[in-house]
PDB file of N, CA and C in Angstrom:
ATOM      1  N   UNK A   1      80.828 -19.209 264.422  1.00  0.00           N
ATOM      2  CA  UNK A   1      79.639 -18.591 264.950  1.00  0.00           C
ATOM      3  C   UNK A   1      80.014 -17.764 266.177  1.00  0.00           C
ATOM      4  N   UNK A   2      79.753 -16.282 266.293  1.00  0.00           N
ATOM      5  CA  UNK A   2      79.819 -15.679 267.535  1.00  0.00           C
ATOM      6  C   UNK A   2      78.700 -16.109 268.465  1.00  0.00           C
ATOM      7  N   UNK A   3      79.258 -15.401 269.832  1.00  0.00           N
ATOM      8  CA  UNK A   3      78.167 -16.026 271.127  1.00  0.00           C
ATOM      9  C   UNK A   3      78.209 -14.512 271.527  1.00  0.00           C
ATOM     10  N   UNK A   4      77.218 -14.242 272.140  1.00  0.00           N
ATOM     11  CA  UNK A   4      76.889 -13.263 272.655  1.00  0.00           C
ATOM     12  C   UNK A   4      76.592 -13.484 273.807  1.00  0.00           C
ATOM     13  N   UNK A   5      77.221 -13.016 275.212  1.00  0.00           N
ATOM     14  CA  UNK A   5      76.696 -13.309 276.472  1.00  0.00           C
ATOM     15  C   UNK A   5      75.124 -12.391 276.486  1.00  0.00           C
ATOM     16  N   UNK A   6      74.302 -13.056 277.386  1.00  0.00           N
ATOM     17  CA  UNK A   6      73.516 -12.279 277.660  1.00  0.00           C
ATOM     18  C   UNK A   6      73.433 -10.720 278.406  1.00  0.00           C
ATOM     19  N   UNK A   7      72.887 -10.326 278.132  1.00  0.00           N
ATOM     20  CA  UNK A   7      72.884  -8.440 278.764  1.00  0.00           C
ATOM     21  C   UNK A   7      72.091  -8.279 280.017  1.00  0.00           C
ATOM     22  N   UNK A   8      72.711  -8.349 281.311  1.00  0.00           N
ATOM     23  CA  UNK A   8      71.846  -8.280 282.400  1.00  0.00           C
ATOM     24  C   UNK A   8      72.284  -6.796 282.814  1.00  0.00           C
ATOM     25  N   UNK A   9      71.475  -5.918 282.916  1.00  0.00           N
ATOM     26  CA  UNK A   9      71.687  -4.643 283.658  1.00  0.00           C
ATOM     27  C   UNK A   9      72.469  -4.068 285.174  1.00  0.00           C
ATOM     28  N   UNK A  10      71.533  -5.647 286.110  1.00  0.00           N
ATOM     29  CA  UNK A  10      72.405  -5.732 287.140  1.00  0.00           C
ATOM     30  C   UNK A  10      73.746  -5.871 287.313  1.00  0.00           C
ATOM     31  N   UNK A  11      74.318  -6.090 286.211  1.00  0.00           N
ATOM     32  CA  UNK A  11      76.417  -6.494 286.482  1.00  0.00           C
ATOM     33  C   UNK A  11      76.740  -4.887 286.138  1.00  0.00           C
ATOM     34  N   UNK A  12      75.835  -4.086 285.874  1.00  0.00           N
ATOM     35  CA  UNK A  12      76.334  -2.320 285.256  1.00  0.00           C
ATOM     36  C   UNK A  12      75.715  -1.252 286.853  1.00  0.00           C
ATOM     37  N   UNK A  13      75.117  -1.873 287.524  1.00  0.00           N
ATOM     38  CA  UNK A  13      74.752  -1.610 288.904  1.00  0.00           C
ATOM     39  C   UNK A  13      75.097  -0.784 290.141  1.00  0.00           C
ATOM     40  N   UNK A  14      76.819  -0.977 289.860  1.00  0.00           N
ATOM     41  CA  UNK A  14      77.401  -1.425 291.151  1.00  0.00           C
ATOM     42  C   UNK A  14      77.723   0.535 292.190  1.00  0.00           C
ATOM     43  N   UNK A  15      77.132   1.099 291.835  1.00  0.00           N
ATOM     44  CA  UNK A  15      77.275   2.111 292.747  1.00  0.00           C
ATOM     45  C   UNK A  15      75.980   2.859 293.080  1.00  0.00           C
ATOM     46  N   UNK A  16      75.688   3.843 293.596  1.00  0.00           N
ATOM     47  CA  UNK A  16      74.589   4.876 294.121  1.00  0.00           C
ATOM     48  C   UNK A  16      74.637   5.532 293.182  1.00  0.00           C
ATOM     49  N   UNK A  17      74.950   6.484 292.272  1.00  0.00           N
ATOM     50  CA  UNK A  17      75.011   7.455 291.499  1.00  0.00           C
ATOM     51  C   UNK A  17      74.375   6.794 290.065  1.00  0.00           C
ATOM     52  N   UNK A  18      74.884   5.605 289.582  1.00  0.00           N
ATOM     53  CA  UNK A  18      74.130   4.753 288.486  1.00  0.00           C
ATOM     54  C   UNK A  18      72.848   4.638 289.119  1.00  0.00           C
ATOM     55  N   UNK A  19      72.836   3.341 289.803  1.00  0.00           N
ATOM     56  CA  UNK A  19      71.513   3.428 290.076  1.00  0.00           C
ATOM     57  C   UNK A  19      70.450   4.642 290.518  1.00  0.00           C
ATOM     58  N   UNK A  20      71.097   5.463 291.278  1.00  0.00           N
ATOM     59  CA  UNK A  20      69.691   6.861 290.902  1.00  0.00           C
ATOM     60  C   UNK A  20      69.597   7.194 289.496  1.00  0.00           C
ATOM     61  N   UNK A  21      70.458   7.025 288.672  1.00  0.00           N
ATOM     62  CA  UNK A  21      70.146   7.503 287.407  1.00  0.00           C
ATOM     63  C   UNK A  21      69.332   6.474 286.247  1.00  0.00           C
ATOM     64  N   UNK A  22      69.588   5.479 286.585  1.00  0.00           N
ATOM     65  CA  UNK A  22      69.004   4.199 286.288  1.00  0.00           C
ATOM     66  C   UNK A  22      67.557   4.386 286.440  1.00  0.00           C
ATOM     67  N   UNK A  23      67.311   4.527 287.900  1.00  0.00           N
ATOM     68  CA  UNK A  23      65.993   4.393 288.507  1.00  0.00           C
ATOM     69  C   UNK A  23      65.179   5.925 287.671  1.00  0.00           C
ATOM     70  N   UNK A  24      65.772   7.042 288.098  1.00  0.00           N
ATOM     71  CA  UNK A  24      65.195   8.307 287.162  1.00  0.00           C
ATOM     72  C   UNK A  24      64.769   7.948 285.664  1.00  0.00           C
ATOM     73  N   UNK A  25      65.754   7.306 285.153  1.00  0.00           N
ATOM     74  CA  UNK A  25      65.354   7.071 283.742  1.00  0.00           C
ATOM     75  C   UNK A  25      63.893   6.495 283.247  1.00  0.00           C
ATOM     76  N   UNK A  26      64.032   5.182 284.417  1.00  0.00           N
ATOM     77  CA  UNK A  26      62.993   4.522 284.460  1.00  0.00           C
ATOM     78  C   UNK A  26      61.099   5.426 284.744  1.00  0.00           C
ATOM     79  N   UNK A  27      61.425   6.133 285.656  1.00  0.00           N
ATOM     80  CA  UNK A  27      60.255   7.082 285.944  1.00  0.00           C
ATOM     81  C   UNK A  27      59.937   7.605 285.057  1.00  0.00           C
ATOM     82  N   UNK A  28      60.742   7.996 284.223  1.00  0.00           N
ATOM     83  CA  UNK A  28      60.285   8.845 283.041  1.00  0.00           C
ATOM     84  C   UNK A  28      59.526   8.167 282.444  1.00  0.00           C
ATOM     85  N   UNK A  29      59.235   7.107 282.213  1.00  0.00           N
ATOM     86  CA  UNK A  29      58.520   5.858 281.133  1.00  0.00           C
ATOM     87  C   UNK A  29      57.072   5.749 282.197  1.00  0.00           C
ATOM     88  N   UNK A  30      56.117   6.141 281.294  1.00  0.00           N
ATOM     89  CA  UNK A  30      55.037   5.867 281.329  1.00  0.00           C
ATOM     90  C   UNK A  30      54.259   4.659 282.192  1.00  0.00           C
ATOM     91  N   UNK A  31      54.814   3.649 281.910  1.00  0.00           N
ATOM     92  CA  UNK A  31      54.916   1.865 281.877  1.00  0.00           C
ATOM     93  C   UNK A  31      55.415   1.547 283.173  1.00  0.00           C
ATOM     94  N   UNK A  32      54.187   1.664 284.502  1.00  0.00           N
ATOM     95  CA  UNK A  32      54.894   1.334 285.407  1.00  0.00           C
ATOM     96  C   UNK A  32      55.752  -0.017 285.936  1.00  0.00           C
ATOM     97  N   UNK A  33      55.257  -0.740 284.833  1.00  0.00           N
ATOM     98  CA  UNK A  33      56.497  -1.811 284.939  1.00  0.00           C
ATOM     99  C   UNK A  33      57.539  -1.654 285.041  1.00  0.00           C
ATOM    100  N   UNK A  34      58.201  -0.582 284.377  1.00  0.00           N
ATOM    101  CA  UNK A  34      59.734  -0.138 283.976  1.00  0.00           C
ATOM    102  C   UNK A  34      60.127   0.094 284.809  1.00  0.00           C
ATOM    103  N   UNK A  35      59.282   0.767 285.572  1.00  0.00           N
ATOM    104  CA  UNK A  35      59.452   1.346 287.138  1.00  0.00           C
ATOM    105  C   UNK A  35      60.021   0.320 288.127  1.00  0.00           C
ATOM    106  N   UNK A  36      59.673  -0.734 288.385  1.00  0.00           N
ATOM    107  CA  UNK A  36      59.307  -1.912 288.877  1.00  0.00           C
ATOM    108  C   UNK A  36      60.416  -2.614 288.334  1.00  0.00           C
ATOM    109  N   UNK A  37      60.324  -3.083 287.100  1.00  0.00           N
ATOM    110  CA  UNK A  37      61.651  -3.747 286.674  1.00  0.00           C
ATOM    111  C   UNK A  37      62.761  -3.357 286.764  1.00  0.00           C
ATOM    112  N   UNK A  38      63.126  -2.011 286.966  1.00  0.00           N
ATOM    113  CA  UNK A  38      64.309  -0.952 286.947  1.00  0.00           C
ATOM    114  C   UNK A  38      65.115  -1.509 288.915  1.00  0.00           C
ATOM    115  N   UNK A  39      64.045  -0.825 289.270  1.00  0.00           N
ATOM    116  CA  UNK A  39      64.364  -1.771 291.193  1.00  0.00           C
ATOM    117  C   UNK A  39      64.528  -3.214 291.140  1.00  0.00           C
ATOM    118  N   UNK A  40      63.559  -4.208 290.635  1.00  0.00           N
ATOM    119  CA  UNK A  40      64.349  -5.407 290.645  1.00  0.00           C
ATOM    120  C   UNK A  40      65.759  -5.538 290.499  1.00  0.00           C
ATOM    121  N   UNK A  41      65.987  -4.831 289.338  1.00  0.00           N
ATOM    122  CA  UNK A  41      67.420  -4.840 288.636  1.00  0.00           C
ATOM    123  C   UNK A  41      68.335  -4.557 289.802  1.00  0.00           C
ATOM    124  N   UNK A  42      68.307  -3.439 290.310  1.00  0.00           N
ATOM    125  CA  UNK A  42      68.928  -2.870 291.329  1.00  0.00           C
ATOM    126  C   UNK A  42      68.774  -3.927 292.470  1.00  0.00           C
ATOM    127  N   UNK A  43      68.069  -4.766 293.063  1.00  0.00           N
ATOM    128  CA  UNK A  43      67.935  -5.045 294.379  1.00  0.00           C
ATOM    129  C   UNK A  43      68.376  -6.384 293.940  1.00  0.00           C
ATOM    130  N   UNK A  44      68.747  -7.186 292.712  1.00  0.00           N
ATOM    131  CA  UNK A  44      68.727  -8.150 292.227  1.00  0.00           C
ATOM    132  C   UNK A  44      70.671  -7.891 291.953  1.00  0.00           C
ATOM    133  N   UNK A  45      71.187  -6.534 291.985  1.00  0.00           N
ATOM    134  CA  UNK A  45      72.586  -6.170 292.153  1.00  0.00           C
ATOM    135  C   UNK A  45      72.932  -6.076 293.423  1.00  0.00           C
ATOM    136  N   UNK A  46      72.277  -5.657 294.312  1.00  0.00           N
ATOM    137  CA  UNK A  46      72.701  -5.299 295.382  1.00  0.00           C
ATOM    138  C   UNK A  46      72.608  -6.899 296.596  1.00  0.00           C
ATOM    139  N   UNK A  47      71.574  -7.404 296.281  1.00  0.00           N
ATOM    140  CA  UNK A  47      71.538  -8.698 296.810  1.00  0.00           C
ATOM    141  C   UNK A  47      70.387  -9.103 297.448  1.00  0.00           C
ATOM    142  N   UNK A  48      69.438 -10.154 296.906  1.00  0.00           N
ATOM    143  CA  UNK A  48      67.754  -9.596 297.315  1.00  0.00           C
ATOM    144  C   UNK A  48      68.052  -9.950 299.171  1.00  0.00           C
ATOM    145  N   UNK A  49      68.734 -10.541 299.537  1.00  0.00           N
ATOM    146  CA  UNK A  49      68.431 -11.334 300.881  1.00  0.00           C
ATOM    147  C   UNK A  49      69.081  -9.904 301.776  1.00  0.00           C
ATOM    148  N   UNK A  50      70.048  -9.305 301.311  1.00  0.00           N
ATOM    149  CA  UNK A  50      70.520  -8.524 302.263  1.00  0.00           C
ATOM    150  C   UNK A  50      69.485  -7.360 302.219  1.00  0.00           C
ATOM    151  N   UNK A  51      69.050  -6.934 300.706  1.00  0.00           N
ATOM    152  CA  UNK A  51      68.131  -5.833 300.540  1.00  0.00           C
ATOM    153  C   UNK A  51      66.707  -6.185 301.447  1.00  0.00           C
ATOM    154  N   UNK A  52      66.444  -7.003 301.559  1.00  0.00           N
ATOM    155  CA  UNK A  52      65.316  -7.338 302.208  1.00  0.00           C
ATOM    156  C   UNK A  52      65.569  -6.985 303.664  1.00  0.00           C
ATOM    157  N   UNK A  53      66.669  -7.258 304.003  1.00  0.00           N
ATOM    158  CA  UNK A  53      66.919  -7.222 305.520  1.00  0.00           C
ATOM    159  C   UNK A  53      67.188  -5.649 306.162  1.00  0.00           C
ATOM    160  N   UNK A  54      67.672  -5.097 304.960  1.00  0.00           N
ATOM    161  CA  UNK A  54      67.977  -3.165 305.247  1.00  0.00           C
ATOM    162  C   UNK A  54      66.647  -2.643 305.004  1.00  0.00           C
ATOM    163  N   UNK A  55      65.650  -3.407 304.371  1.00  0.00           N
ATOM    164  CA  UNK A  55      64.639  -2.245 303.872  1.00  0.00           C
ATOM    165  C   UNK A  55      63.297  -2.803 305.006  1.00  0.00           C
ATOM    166  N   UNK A  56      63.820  -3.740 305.826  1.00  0.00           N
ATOM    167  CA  UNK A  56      62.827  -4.667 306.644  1.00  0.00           C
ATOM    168  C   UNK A  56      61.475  -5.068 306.502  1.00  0.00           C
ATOM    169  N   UNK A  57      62.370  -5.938 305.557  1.00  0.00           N
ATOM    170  CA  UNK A  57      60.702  -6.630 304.392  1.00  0.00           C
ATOM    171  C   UNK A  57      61.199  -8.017 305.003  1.00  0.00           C
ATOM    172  N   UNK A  58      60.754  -8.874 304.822  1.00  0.00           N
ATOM    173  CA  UNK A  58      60.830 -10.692 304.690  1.00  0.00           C
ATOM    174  C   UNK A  58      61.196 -10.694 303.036  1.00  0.00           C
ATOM    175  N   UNK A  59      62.465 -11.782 303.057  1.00  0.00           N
ATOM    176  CA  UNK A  59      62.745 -12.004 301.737  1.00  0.00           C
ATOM    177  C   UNK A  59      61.338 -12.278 300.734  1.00  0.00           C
ATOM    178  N   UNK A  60      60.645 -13.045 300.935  1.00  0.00           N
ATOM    179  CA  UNK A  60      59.510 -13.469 300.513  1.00  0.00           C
ATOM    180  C   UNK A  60      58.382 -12.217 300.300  1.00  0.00           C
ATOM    181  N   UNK A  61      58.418 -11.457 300.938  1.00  0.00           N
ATOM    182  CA  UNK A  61      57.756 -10.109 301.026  1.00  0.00           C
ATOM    183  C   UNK A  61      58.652  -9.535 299.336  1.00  0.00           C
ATOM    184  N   UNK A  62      59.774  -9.631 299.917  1.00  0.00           N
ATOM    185  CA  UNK A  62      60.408  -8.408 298.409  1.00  0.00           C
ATOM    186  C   UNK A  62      60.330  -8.874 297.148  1.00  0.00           C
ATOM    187  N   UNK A  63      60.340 -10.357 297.220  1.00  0.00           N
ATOM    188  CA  UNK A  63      60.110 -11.417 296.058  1.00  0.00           C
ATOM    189  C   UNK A  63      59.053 -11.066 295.160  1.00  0.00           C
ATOM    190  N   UNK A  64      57.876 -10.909 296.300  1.00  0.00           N
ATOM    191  CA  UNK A  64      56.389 -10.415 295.633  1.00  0.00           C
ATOM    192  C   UNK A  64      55.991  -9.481 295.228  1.00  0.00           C
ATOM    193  N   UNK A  65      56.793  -8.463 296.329  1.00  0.00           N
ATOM    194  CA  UNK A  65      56.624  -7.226 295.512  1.00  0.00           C
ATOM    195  C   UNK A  65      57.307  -6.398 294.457  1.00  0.00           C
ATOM    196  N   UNK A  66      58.505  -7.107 293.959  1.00  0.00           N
ATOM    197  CA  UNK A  66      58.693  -6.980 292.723  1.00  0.00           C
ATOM    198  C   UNK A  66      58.726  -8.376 291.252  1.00  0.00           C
ATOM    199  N   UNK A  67      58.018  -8.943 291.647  1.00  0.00           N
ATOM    200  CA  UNK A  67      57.476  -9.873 290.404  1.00  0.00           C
ATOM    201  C   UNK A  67      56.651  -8.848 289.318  1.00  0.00           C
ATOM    202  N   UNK A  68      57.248  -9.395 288.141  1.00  0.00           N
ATOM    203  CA  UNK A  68      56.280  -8.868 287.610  1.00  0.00           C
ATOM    204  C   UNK A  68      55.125  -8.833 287.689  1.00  0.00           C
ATOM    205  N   UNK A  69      54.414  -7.549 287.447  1.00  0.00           N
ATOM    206  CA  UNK A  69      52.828  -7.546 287.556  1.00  0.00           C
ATOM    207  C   UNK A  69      51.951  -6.749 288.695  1.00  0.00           C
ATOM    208  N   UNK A  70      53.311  -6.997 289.694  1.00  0.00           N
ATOM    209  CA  UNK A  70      53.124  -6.628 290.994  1.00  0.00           C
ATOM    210  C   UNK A  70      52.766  -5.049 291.529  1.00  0.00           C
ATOM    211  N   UNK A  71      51.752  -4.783 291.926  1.00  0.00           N
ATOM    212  CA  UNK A  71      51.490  -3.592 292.772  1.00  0.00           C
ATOM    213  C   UNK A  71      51.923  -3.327 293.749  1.00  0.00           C
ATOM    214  N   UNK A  72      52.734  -3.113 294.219  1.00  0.00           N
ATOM    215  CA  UNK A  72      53.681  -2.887 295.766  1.00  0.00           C
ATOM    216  C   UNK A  72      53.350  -1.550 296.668  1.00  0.00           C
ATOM    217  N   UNK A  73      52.794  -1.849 296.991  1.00  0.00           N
ATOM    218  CA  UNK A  73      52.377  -0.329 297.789  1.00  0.00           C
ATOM    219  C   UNK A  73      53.793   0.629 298.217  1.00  0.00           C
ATOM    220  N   UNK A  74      52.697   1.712 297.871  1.00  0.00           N
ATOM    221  CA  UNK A  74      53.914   2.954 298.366  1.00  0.00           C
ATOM    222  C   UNK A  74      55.202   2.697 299.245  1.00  0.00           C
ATOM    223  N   UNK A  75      54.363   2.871 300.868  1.00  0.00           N
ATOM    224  CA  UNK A  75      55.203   2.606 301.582  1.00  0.00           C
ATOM    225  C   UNK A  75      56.568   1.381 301.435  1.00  0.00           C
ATOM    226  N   UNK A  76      56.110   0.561 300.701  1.00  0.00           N
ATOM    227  CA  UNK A  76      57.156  -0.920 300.779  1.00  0.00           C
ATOM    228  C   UNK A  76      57.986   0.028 299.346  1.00  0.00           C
ATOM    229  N   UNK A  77      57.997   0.625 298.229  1.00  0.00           N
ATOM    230  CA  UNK A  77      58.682   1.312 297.330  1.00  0.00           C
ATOM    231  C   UNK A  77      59.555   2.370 297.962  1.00  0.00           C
ATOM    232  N   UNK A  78      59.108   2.696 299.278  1.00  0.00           N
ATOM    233  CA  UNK A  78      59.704   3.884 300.083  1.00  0.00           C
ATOM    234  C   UNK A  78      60.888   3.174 300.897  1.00  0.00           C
ATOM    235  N   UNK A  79      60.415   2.507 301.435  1.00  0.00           N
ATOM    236  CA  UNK A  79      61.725   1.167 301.968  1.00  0.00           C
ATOM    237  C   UNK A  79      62.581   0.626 301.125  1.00  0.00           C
ATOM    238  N   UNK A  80      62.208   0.571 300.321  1.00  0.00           N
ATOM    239  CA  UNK A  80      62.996  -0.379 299.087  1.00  0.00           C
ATOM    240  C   UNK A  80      63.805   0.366 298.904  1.00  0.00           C
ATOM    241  N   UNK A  81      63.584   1.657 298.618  1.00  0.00           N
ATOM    242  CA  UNK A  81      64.566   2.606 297.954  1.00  0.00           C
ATOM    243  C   UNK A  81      65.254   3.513 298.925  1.00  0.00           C
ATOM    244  N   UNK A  82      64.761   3.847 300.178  1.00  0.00           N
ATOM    245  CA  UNK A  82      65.393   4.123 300.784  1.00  0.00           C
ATOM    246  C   UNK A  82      66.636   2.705 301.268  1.00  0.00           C
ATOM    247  N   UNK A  83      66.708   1.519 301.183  1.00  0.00           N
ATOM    248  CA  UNK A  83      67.501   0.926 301.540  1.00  0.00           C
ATOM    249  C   UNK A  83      68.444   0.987 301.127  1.00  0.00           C
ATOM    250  N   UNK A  84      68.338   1.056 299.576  1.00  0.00           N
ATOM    251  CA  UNK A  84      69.234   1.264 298.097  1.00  0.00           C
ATOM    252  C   UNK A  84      69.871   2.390 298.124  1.00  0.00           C
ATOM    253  N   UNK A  85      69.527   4.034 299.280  1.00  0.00           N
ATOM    254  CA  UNK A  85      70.315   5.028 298.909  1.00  0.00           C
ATOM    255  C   UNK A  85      69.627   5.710 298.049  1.00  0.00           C
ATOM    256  N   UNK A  86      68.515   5.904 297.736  1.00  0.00           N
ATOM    257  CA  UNK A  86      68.021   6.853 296.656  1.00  0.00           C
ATOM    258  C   UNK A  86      66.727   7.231 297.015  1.00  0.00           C
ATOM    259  N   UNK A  87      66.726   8.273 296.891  1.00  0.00           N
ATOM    260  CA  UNK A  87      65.368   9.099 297.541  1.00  0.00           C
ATOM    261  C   UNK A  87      64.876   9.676 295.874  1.00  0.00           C
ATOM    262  N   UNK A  88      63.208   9.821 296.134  1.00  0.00           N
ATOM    263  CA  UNK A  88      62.747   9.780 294.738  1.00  0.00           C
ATOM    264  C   UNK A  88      62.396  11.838 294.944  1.00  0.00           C
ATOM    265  N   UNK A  89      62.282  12.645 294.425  1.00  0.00           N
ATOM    266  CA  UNK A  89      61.915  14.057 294.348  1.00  0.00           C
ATOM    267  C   UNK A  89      60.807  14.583 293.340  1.00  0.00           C
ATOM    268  N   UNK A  90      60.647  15.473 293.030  1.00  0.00           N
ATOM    269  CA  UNK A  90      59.276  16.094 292.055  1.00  0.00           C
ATOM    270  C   UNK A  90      60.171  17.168 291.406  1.00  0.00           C
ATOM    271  N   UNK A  91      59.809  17.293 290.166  1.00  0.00           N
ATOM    272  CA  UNK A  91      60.452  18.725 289.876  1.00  0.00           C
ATOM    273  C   UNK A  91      59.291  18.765 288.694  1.00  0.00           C
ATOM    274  N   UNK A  92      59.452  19.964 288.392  1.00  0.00           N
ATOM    275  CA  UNK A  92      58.034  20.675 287.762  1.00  0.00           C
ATOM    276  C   UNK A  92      58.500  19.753 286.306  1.00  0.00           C
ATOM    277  N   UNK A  93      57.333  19.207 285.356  1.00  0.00           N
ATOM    278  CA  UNK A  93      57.421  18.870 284.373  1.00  0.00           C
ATOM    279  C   UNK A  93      57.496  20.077 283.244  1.00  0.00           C
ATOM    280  N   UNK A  94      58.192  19.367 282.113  1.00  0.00           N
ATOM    281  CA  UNK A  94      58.536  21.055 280.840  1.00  0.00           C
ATOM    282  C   UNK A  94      57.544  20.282 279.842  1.00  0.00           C
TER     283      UNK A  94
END
């Protein structure tokens, strides 16, 4: 019988250039969960306790605001990601 390890996204993580592209991908999807789950992933690579401390949330703060389900206000998505190195932009839709 083969085993298949499980597929966690976070171990594919490990630089700035993935993850903006990671995170872009995610925007594209409708489903703001994806959105949401895409940053967990990332802050869940990078390390929630330290990410919490660069983006100056309370661990418990970042916990909540990316659980699933979670509405996280702007500003705390603006921290988050600015902590991570990735700034979000607009470009005209085709």
């Amino acid at each position: 019988m083969t085993k298949f390890a499980t597929f966690d996204s976070a171990d594919y993580l490990g630089d700035e250039e993935t993850i903006a592209h990671y995170i872009s991908a995610a925007l594209d999807d409708p489903n703001p969960e994806v959105f949401l789950t895409a940053v967990r992933d990332v802050a869940r690579a990078r390390g929630m306790t330290q990410l919490a401390r660069d983006a100056g949330l309370g661990r418990e703060s970042l916990y909540k605001a990316l659980s699933p389900g979670a509405k996280p206000r702007y500003d705390t998505m603006l921290k988050l990601l600015s902590a991570l190195g990735v700034k979000l932009s607009a470009t005209v839709a085709h």
